[in-house]
N, C-alpha and C. Protein backbone atom coordinates (compact mmCIF):
# COMPACT_ATOMS: atom_id res chain seq x y z
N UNK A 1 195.13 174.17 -26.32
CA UNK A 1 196.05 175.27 -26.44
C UNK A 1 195.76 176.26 -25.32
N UNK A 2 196.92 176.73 -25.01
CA UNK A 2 196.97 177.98 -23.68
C UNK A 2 197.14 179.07 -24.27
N UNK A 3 196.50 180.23 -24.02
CA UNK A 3 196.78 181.60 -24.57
C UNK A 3 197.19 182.62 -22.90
N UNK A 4 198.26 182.99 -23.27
CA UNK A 4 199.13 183.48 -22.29
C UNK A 4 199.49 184.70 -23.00
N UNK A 5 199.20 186.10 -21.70
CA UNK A 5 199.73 187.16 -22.20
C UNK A 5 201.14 187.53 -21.82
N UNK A 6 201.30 188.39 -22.54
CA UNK A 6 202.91 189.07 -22.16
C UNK A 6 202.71 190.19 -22.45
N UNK A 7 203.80 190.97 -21.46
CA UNK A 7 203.54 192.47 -21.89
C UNK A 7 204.83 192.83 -22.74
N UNK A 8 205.39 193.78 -24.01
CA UNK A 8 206.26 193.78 -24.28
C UNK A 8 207.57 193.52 -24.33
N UNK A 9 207.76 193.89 -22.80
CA UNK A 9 209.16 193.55 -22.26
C UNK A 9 208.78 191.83 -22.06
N UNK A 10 208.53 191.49 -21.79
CA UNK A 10 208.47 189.90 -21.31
C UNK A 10 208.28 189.21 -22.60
N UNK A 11 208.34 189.16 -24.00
CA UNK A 11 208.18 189.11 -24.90
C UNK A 11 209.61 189.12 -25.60
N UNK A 12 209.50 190.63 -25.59
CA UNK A 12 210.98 190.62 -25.78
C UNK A 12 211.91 190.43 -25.06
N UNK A 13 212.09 189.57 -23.69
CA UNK A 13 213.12 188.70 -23.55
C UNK A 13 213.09 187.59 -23.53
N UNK A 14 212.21 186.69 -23.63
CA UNK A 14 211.18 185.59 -24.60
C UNK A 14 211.94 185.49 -25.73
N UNK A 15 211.95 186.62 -26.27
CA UNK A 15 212.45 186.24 -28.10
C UNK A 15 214.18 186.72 -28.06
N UNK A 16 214.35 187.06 -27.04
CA UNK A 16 216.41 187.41 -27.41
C UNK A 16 216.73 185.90 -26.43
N UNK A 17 216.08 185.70 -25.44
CA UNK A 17 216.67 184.02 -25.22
C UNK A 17 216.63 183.12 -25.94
N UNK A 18 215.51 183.06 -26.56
CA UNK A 18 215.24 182.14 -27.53
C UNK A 18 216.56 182.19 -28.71
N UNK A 19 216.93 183.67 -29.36
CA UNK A 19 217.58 183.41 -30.46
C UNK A 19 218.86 183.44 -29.52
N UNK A 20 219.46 184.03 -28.84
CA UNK A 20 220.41 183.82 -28.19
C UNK A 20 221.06 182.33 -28.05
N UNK A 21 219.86 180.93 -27.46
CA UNK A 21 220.01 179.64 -27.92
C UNK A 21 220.15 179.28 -28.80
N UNK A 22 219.69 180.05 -30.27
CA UNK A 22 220.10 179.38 -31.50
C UNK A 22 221.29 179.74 -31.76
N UNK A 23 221.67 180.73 -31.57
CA UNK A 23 222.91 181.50 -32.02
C UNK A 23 224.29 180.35 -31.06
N UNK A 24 223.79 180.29 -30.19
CA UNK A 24 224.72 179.20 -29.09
C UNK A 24 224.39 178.10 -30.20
N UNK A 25 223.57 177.25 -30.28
CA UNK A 25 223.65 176.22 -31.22
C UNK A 25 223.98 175.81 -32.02
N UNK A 26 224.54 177.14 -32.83
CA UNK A 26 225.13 177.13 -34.52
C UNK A 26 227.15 177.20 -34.18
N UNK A 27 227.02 175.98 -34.51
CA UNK A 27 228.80 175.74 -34.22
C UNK A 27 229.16 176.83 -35.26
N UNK A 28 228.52 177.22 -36.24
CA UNK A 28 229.73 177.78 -37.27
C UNK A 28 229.84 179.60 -36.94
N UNK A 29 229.03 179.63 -35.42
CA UNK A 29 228.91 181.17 -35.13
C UNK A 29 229.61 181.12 -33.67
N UNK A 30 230.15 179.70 -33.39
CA UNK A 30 231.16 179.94 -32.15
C UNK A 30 232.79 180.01 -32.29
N UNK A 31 233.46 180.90 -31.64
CA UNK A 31 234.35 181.46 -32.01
C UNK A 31 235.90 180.51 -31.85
N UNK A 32 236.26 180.58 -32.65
CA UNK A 32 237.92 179.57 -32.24
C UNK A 32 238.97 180.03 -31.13
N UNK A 33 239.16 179.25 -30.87
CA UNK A 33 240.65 179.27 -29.58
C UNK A 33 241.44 178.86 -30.21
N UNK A 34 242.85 179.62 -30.02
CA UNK A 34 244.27 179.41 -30.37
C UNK A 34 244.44 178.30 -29.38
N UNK A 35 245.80 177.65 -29.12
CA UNK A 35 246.48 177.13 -28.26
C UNK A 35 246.49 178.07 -26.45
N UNK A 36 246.89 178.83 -27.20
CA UNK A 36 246.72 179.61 -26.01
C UNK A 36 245.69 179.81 -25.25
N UNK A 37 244.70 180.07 -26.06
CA UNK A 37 243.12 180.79 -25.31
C UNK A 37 243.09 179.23 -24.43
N UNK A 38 242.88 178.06 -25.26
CA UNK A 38 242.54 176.60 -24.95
C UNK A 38 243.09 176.43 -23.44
N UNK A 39 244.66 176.47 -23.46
CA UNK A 39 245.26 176.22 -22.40
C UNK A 39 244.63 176.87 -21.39
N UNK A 40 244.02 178.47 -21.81
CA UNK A 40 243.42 179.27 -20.55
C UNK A 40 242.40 178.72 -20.03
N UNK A 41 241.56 178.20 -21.06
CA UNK A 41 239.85 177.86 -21.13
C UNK A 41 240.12 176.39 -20.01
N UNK A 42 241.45 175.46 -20.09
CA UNK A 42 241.27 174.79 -19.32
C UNK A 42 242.42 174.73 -18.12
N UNK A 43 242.82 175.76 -17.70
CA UNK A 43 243.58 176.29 -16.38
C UNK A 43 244.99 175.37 -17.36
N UNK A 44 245.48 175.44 -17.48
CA UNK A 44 246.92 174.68 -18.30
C UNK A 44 247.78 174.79 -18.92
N UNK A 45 248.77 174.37 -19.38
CA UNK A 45 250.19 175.08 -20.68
C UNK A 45 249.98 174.73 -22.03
N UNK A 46 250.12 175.54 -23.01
CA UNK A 46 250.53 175.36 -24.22
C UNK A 46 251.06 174.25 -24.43
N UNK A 47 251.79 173.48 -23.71
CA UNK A 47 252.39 172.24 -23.64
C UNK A 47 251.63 171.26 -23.87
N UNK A 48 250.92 171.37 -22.04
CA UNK A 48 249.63 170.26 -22.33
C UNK A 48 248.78 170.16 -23.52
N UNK A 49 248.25 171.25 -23.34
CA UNK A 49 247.32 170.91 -24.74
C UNK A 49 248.09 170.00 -25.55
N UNK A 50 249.16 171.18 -26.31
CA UNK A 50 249.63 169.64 -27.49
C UNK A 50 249.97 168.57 -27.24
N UNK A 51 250.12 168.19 -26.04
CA UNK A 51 250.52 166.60 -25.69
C UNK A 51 249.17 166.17 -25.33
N UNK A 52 247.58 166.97 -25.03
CA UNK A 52 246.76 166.63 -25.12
C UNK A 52 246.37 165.84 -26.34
N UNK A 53 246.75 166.62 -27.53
CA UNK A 53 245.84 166.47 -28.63
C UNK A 53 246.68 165.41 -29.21
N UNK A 54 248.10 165.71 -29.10
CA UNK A 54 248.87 164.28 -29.75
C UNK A 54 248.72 162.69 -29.09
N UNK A 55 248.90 162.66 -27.47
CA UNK A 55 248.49 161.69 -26.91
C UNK A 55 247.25 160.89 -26.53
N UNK A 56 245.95 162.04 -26.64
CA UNK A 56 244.91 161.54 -25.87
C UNK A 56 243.41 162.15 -26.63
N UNK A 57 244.09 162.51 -27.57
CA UNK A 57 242.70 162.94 -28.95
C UNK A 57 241.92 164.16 -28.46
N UNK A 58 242.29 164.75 -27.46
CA UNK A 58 241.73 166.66 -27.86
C UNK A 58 241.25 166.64 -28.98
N UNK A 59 240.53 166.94 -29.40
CA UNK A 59 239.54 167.60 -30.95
C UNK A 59 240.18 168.48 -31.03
N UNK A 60 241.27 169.05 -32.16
CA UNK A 60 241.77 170.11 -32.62
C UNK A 60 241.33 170.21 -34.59
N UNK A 61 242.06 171.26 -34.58
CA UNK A 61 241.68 171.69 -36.20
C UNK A 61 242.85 172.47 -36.18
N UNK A 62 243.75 172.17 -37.45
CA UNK A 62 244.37 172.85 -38.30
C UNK A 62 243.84 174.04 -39.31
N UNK A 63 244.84 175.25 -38.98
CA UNK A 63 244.09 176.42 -39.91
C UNK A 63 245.01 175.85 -41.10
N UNK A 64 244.09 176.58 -42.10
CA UNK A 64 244.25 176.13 -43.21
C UNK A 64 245.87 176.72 -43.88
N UNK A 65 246.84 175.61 -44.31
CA UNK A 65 247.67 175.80 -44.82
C UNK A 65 248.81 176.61 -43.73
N UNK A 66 248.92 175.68 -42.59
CA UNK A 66 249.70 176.46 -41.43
C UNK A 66 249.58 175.06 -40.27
N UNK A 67 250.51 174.99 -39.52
CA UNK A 67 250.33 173.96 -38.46
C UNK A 67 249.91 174.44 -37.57
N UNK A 68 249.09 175.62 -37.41
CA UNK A 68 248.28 176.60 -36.05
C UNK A 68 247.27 175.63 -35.41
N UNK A 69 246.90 175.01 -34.52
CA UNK A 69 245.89 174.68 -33.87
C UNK A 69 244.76 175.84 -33.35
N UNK A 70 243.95 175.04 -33.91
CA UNK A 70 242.96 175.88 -33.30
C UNK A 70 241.57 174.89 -33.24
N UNK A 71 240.98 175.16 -31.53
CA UNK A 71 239.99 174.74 -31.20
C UNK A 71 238.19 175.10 -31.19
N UNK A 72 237.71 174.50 -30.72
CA UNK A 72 236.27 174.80 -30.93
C UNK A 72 235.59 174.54 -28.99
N UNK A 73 234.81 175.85 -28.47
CA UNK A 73 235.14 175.59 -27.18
C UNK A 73 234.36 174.17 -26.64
N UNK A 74 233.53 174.01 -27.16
CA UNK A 74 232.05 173.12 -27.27
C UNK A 74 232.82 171.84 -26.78
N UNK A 75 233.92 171.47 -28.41
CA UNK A 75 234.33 170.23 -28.30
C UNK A 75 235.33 170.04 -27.37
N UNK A 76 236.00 170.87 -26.52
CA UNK A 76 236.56 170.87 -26.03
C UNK A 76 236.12 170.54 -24.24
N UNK A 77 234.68 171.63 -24.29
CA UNK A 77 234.38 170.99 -23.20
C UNK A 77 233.66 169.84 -22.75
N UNK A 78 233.01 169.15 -23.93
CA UNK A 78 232.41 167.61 -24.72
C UNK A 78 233.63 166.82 -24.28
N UNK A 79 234.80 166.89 -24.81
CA UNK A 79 235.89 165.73 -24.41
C UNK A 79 236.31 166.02 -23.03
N UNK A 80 236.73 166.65 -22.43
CA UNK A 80 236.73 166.67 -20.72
C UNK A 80 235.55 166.47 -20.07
N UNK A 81 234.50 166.41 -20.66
CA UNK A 81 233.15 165.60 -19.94
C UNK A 81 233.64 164.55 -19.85
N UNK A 82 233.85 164.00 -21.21
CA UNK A 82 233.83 162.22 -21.06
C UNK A 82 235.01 161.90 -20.79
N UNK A 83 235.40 162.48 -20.43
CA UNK A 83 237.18 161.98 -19.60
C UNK A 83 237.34 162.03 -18.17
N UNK A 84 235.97 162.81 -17.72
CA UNK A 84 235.73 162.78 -16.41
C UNK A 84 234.95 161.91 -16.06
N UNK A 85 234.21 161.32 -16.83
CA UNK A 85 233.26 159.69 -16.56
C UNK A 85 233.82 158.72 -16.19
């Protein structure tokens, strides 16, 4: 074992990166995209997207009890990874 000092400040940004990564990690604390935001998030039209998600499996989610799409940014940028492979 290594014992390594820190002085306060270096500590405490040690511990807000750290939770900062968890907080990034927890899908259920990342925020949804409309159609719209989506189209922004990937330079594009309202159009595309839905002919994304109908033709070529975009990961979308229906709000509940409404035909609203709404995305998740993660999965969104997960499936244009592997569409760029």
């Amino acid at each position: 074992m290594q014992i390594v000092t820190l002085s306060a400040d270096e500590l405490d940004a040690r511990i807000e990166a750290a939770v900062a990564r968890a907080l990034a990690a927890d899908p259920a604390r990342e925020p949804w995209l409309d159609t719209a935001a989506c189209a922004d998030h990937l330079s594009t039209t309202q159009n595309s997207i839905r002919d994304m998600v109908k033709r070529l499996g975009l990961p979308a989610h229906r709000a509940p009890g409404t035909a609203r799409l709404l995305f998740r940014p993660s999965e969104v940028d997960q499936w244009t990874a592997g569409r760029a492979t």
